[in-house]
Structures are given as structure tokens and as C-alpha cells.
Protein backbone atom coordinates (compact mmCIF):
# COMPACT_ATOMS: atom_id res chain seq x y z
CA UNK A 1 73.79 95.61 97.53
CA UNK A 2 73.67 92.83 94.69
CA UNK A 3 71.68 90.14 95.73
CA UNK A 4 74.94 88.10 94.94
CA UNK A 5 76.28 88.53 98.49
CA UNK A 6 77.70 85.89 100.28
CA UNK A 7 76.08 85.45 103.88
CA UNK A 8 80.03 85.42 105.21
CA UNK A 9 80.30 88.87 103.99
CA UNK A 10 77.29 90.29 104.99
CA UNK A 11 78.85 91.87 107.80
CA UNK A 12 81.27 93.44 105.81
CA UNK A 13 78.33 94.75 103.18
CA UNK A 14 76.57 96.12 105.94
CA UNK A 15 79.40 97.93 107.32
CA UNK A 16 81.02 99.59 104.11
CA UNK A 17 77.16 100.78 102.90
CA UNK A 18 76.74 102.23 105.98
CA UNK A 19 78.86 105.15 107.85
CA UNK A 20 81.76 103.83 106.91
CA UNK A 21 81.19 104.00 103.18
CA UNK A 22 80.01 107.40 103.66
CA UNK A 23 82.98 108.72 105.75
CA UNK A 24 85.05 107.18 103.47
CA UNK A 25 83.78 108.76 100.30
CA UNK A 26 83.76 112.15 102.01
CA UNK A 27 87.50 111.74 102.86
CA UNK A 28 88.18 110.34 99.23
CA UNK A 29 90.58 113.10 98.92
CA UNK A 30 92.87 113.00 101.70
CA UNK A 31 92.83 109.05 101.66
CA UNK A 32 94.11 109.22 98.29
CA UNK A 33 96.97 111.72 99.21
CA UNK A 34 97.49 109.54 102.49
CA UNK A 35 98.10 107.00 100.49
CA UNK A 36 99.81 107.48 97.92
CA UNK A 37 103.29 106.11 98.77
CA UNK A 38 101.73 102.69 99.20
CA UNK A 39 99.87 102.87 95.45
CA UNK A 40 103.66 103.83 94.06
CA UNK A 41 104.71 100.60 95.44
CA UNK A 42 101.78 99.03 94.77
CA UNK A 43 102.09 100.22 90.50
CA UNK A 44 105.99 99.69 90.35
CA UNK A 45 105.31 95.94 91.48
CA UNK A 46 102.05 95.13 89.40
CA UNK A 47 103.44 97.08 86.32
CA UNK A 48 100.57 97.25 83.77
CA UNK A 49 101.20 97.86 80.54
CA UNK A 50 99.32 99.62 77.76
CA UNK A 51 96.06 97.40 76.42
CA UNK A 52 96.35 95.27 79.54
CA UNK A 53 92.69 94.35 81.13
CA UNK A 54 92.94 94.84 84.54
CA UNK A 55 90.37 94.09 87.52
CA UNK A 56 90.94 95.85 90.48
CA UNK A 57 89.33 94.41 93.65
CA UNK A 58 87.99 96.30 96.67
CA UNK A 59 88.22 99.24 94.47
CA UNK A 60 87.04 101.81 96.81
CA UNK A 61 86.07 105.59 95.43
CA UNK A 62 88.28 104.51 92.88
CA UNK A 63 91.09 106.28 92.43
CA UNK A 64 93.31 102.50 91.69
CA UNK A 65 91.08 101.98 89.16
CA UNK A 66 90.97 105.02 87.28
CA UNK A 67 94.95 105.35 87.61
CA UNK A 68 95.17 101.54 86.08
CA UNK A 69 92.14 102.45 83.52
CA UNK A 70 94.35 105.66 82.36
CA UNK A 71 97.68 103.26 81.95
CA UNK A 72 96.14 100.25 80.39
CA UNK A 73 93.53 101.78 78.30
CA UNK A 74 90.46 99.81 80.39
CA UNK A 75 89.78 98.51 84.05
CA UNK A 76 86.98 96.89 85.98
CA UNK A 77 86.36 98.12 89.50
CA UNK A 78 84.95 95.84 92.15
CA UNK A 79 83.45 97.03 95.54
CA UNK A 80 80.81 95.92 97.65
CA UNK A 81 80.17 99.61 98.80
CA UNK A 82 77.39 101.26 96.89
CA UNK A 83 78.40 105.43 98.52
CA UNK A 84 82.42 104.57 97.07
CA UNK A 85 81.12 103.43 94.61
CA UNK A 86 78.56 106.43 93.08
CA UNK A 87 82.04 108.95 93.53
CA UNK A 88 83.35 106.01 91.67
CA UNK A 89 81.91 106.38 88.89
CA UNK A 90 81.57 110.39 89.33
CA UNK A 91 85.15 110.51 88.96
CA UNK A 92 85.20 108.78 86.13
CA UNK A 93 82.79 110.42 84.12
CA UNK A 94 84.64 113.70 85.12
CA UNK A 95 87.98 112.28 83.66
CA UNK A 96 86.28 110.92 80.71
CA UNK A 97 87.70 106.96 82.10
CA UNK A 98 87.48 104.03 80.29
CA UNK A 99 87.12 102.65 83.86
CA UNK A 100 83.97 100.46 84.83
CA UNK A 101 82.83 99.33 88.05
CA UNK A 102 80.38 97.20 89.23
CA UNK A 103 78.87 96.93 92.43
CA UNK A 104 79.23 93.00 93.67
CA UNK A 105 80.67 90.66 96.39
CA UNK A 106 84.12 89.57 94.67
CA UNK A 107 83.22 86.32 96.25
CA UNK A 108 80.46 85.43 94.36
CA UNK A 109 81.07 87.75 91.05
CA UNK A 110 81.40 85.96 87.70
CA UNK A 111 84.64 86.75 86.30
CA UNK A 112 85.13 84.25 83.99
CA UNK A 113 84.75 86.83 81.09
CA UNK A 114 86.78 89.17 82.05
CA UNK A 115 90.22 87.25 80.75
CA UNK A 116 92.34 90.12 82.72
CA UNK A 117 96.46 90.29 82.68
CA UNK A 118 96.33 92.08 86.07
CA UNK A 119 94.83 91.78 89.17
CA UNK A 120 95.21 94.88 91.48
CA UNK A 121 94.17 95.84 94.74
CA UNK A 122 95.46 98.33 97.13
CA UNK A 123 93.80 97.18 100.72
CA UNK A 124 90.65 95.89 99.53
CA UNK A 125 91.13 92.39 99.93
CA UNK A 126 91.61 91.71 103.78
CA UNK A 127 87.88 92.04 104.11
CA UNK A 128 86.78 88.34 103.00
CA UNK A 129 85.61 85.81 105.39
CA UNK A 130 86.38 82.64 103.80
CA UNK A 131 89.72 84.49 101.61
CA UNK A 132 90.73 81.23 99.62
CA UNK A 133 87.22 81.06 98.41
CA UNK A 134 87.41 84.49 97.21
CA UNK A 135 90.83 84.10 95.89
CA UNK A 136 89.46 81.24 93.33
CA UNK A 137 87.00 83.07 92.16
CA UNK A 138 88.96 86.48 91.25
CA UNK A 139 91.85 83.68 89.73
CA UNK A 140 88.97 82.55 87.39
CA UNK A 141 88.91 86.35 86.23
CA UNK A 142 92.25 85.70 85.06
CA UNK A 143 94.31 84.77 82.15
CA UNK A 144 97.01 81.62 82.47
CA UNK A 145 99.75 83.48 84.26
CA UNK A 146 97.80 86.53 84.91
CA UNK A 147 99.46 88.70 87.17
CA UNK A 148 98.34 89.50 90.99
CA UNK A 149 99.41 92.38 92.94
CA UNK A 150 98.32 93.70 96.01
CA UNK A 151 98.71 96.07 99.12
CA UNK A 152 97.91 94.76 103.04
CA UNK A 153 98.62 96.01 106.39
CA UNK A 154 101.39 93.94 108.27
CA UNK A 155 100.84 93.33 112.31
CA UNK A 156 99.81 96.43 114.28
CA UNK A 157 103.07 96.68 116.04
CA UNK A 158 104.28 97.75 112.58
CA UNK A 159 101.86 100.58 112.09
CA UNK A 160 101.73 103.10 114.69
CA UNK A 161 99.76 105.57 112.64
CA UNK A 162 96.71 103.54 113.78
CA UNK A 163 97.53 102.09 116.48
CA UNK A 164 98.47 105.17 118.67
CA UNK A 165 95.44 107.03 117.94
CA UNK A 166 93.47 103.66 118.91
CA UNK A 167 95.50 103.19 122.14
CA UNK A 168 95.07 107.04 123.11
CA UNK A 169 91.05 105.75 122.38
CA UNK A 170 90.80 102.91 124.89
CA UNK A 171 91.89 105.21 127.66
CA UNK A 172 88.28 106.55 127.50
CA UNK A 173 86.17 103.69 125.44
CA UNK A 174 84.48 100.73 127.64
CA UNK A 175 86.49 97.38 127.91
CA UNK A 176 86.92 95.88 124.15
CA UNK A 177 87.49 92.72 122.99
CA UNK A 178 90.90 91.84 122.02
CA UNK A 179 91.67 93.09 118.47
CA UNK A 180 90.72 90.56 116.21
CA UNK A 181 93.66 90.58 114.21
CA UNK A 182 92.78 87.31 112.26
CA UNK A 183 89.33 88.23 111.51
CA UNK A 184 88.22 89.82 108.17
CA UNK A 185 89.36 93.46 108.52
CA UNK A 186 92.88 95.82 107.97
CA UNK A 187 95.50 93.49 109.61
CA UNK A 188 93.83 90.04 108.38
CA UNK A 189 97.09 89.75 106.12
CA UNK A 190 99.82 90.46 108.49
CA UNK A 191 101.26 86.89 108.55
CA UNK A 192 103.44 86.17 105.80
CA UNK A 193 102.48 82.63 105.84
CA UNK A 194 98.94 82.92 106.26
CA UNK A 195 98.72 84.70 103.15
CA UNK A 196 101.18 82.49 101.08
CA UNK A 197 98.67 79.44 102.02
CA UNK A 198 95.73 81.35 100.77
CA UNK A 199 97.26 82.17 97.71
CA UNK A 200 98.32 78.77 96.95
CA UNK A 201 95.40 77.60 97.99
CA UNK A 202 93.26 79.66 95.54
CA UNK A 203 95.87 78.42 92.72
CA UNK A 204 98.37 80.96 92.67
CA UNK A 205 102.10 80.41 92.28
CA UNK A 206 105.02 82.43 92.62
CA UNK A 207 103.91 84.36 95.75
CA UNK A 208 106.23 86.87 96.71
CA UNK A 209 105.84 89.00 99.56
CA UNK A 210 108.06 92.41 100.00
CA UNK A 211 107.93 94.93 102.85
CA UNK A 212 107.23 98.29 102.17
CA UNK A 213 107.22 101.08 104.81
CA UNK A 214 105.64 104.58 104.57
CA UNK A 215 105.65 107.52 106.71
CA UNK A 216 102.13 108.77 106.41
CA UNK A 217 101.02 112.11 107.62
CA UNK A 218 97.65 111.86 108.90
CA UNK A 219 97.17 115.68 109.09
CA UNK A 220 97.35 116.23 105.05
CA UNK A 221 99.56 119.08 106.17
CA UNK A 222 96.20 121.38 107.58
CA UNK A 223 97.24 120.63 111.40
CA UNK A 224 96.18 118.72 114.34
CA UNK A 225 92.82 119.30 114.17
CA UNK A 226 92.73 117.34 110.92
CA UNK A 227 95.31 114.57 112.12
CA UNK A 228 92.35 114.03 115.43
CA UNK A 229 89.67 113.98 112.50
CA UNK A 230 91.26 111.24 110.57
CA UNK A 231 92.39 109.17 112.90
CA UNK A 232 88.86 109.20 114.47
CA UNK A 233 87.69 108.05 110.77
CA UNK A 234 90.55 105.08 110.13
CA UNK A 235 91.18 101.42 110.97
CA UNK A 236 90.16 100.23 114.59
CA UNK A 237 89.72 103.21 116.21
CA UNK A 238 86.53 104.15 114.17
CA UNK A 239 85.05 100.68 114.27
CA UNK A 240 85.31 100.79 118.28
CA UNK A 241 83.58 104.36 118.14
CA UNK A 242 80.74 102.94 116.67
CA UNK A 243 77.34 103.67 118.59
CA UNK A 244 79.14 105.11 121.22
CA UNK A 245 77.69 108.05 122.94
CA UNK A 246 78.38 111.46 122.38
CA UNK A 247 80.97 111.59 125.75
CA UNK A 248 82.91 108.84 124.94
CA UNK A 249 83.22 110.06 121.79
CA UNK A 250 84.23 113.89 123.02
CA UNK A 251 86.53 112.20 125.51
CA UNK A 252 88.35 109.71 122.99
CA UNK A 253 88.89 112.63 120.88
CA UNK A 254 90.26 114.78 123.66
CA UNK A 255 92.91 111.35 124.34
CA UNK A 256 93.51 110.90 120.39
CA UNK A 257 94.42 114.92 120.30
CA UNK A 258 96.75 115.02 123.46
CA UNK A 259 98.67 111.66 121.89
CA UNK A 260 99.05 113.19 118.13
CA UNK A 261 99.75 116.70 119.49
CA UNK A 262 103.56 115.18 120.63
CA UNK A 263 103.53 114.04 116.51
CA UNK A 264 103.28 117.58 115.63
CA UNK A 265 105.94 119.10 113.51
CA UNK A 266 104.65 122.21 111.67
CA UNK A 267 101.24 121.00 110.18
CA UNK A 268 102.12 117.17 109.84
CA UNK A 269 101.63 114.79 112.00
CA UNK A 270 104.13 111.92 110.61
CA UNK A 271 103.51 108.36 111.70
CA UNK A 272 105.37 105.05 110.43
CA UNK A 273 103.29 102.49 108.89
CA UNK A 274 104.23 98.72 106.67
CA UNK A 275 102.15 97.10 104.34
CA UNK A 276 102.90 94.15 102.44
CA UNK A 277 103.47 94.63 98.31
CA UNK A 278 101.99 90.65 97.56
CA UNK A 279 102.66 89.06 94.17
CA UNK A 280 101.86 86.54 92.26
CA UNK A 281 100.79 84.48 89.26
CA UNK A 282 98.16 82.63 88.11
């Protein structure tokens, strides 16, 4: 990682360079299919236009990024996850993108060159412990009345597909901590107001904020076999199976396989989620 890391984040750094990054990339795939009702919502709201610059936070593998990049003509990727970040760039050179990317804390980054229309990001932006920091420095990326769009996860109650799999995974993990739904991590955006006063904090007006709902099919349409595998790999079920032995680990996956296998329809397993579609100007 950059030596342009903010201590705050260092947790975060160390987490998505780790197995996380790597499990990620090697699902890069899927994700994007899983996904992909969210980044239709996420495009339709942002709207870039041909010969727009666009930065595109928390950029992942990159699959945002080259999608923007292939609309706009040119994109910079941000991510703080070196693994996403090499199939990143892999991709790109495959597709022949005009995408970039750059490896760097968003906090700390210098985007005052970049002089961008659009600022995108499809759940990469819950992650940041001091977020109306971080939000001033991406604004500084953009132009006067640059646009921001964005993707987060509302509360848990509003998105069984991870929170089933993570209940099934108590029944057989040792005692955990609340979930730290505040903290820096997938549901640090659920409160609408929480994330207006960021915004306008960082110097952002206009802040919208629409619900979007998806039904997401964990599976990928291979079965339940692949639904247990992915939810083992997603949200707070896979940061509570960290360093956990072996048998919890067989037993949580036994619980997480009994709970999807009444989801099963066919090969899908179909579960509701909501995100947020933020927007925004500077």
C-alpha cells in the first residue's frame, strides 16, 4: 500500500490486501453479475456522458470503472486494495480501456488535477473512518457542480441476503460483539441523515437520497452449493469467520446451507436486498 495511508484507515488497508482482497478478486465474476441491478441504478442516476472525466472511488476489480471509462471515453479508478486492483488493470488491458487506476487511500489522494464531471462509486465508500474528511478531499477532485453518485447498503433489516446467512452463522460462531453498524464497513450509510450531514459537511449540495431494492441471487444460478460459498465470502458473515478454526467454520457452513436450502427455487437462491442511489453536487 501507498505510503499515503491514513492511520484511520489502516485497518481497512490491512483488511482489503489481505484475504479479503483476494476472495474478492477470485469472485470478480459472480460479484459483478450479483450486482448488477444495483450498477443499473447506480448509471441511470449518475448519467455520464461522452468526454466526461470521471473518478470512481473504491473501485474494486473494476468493473465501474471500465463500464464509466467505455461511456465517457476516460476514468480514474481508486482502491486501496493492491489484489483488486492487479485484475484491475488486467481487465483493462484485455478490453483495450482508457481506464486508469491508481492504488491510494482516497483520503489522502491528491485530486486536485483531476477536474472530473462525475464522481462514481458503487459500495466503495462506506469504508472511511473519518467520511467527511474523505468526502473533502474527493470534492477537491471535482469541477464546480461536479456531479456525485453513489451506491450504499441501507440498515440490515433491509437486506436479508446477508443477514440470514450471518444469523444461520452465529448459531455455531462464539459470542460476537454487536454489529457495528456505525463503524466503517457495508451498513455505515444506512441512515439517511447521517449521510446527508457528511455530504454537506464535505461541501456538497443537493443531496438526494432514493431507495432502490434488488432481488439478488446469491447462487449465480449454479445451486446451493454456490449460494453457501458466497455467502460465506460476503458482508459480516465473512468478517466474523475470520481466524476461526476449521469446526466452526464446517459447522457455520452446515447452518448457512440448512437456512439458504428453504431459498431454493431451481438453482437460485433469491434474497431481497436495498441500497441507497446518493446524489449530489459539488
Amino acid at each position: 500500500m501507498s505510503e499515503l495511508l491514513d492511520a484511520a484507515n489502516a485497518k481497512q488497508s490491512a483488511y482489503w490486501n489481505g484475504e479479503a482482497g483476494r476472495r474478492w478478486t477470485a469472485v470478480q465474476q459472480s460479484q459483478d453479475r450479483l450486482l448488477g441491478g444495483i450498477t443499473a441504478a447506480l448509471f441511470e442516476a449518475a448519467a455520464p456522458e461522452p468526454g466526461e472525466a470521471v473518478i470512481d472511488v473504491g473501485c474494486g476489480a473494476g468493473d465501474t470503472t471500465l463500464r464509466v471509462a467505455a461511456l465517457t471515453g476516460q476514468a480514474l479508478g481508486v482502491d486501496m486494495s493492491e489484489p483488486m486492483l492487479a485484475r484491475a488493470r488486467e481487465r483493462a488491458a484485455e478490453a483495450g480501456s482508457p481506464a486508469r487506476f491508481v492504488l491510494a487511500d482516497a483520503t489522502l489522494y491528491d485530486f486536485s488535477a483531476e477536474a472530473a464531471d462525475l464522481l462514481i462509486s458503487r459500495f466503495g465508500v462506506m469504508f472511511f473512518a473519518e467520511p467527511a474528511r474523505s468526502f473533502a478531499n474527493l470534492r477537491r477532485g471535482l469541477k464546480s457542480g461536479g456531479r456525485l453518485a453513489f451506491a450504499a447498503w441501507r440498515h440490515p433489516e433491509h437486506n436479508p441476503w446477508l443477514m440470514i446467512p450471518y444469523a444461520a452463522a452465529l448459531r455455531r460462531l462464539p459470542p460476537q460483539p454487536p454489529l457495528p453498524i456505525d463503524a466503517p464497513g457495508p451498513f455505515a450509510f444506512h441512515d439517511e441523515a447521517r449521510v446527508r450531514e457528511i455530504l454537506e459537511t464535505a461541501g456538497f449540495r443537493d443531496v438526494r437520497l432514493a431507495a432502490h431494492s434488488v432481488e439478488l441471487d446469491i447462487a449465480d444460478g449454479k445451486g446451493l452449493e454456490e449460494a453457501v460459498d458466497k455467502a460465506l465470502t460476503l458482508g459480516p458473515t465473512s468478517r466474523a469467520l475470520t481466524d476461526q478454526p476449521e469446526a466452526v467454520r464446517a459447522g457455520v457452513r452446515e447452518e448457512v446451507r440448512a437456512a439458504l436450502s428453504e431459498r431454493l427455487r431451481g438453482d437460485k437462491v433469491e434474497l431481497s436486498g436495498m441500497a441507497w442511489i446518493v446524489r449530489a453536487r459539488a
